[in-house]
Protein backbone atom coordinates (compact mmCIF):
# COMPACT_ATOMS: atom_id res chain seq x y z
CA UNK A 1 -15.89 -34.80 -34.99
CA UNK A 2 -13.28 -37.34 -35.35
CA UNK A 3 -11.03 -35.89 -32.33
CA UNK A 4 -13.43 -35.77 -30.46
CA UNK A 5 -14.36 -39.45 -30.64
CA UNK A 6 -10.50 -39.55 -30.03
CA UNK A 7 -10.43 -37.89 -26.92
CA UNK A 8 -13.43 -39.71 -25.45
CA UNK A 9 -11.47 -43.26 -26.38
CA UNK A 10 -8.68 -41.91 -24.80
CA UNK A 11 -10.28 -40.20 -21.79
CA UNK A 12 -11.58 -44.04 -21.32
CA UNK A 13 -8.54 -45.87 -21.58
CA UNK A 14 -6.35 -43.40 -19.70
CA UNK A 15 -8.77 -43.95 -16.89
CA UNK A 16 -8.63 -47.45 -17.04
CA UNK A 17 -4.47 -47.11 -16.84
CA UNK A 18 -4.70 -44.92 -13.94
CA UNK A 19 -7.05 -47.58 -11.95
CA UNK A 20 -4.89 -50.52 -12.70
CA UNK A 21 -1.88 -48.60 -11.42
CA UNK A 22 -3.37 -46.86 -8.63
CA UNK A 23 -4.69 -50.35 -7.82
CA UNK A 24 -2.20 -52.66 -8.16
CA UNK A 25 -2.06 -54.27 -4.69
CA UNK A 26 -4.95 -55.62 -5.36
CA UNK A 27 -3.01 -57.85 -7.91
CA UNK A 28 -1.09 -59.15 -5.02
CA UNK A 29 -3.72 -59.93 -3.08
CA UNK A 30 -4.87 -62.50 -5.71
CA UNK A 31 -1.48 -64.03 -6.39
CA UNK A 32 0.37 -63.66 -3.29
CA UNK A 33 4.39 -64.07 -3.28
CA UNK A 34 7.16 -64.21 -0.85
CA UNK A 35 9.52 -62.55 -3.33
CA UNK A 36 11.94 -59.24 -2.36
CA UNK A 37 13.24 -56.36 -4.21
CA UNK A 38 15.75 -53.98 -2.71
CA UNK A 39 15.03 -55.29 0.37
CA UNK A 40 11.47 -55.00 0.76
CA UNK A 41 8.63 -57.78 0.05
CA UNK A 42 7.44 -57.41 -3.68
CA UNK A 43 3.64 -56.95 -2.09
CA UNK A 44 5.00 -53.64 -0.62
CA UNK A 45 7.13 -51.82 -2.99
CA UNK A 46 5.43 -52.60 -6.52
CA UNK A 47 2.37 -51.37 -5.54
CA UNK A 48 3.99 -48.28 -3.97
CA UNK A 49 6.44 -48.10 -6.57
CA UNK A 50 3.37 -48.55 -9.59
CA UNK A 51 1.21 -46.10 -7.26
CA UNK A 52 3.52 -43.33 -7.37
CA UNK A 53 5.63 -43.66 -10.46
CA UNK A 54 3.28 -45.02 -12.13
CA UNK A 55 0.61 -42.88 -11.65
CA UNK A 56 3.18 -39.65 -12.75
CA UNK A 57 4.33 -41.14 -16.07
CA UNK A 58 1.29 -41.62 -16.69
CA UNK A 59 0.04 -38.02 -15.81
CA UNK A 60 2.58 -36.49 -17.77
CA UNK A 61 1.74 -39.11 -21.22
CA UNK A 62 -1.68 -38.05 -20.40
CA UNK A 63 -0.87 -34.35 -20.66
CA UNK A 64 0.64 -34.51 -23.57
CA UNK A 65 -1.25 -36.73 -25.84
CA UNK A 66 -4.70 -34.95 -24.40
CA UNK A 67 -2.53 -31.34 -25.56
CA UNK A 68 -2.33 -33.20 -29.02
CA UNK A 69 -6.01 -34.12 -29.58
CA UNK A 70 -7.03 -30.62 -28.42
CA UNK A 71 -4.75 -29.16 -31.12
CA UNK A 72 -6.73 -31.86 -33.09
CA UNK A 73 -10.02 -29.99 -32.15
CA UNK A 74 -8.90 -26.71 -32.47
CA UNK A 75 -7.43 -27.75 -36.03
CA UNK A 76 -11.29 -29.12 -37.00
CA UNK A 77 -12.94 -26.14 -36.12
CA UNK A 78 -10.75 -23.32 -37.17
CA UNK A 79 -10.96 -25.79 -40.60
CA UNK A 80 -14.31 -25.42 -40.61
CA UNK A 81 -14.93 -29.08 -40.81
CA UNK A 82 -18.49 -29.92 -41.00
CA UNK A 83 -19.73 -32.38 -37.87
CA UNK A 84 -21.13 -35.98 -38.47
């Protein structure tokens, strides 16, 4: 029972990850700047940058921890541990 109270935590806060960096042009909305960075104004490319990259580093952390805490599960019931 204890993975699976891991992968609901994690489910959580990996969705919470992927909304604040699918989202981030929102931050620059609130704190506006006149900045550049490789040419382009920092309200552009960071959110584009966070959006994309962001998003897939994030995909493939997710895939692996989430692999882990499903070995977890499969661990806990092939052990025959007894549920809460």
């Amino acid at each position: 029972m204890k993975a699976y109270k891991k992968e609901v935590r994690f489910t959580i806060w990996m969705a919470l990850a992927f909304v604040v960096m699918g989202n981030a042009g929102l931050f620059f909305s609130i704190f506006p700047t006149d900045a550049m960075l490789f040419g382009f104004p920092v309200t552009y490319i960071i959110p584009i940058l966070m959006g994309w990259f962001g998003v897939f580093f994030l995909t493939i952390i997710a895939g692996k921890i989430g692999n882990r805490i499903d070995d977890e599960i499969d661990a806990e019931i092939e052990g025959g541990v007894k549920h809460d």
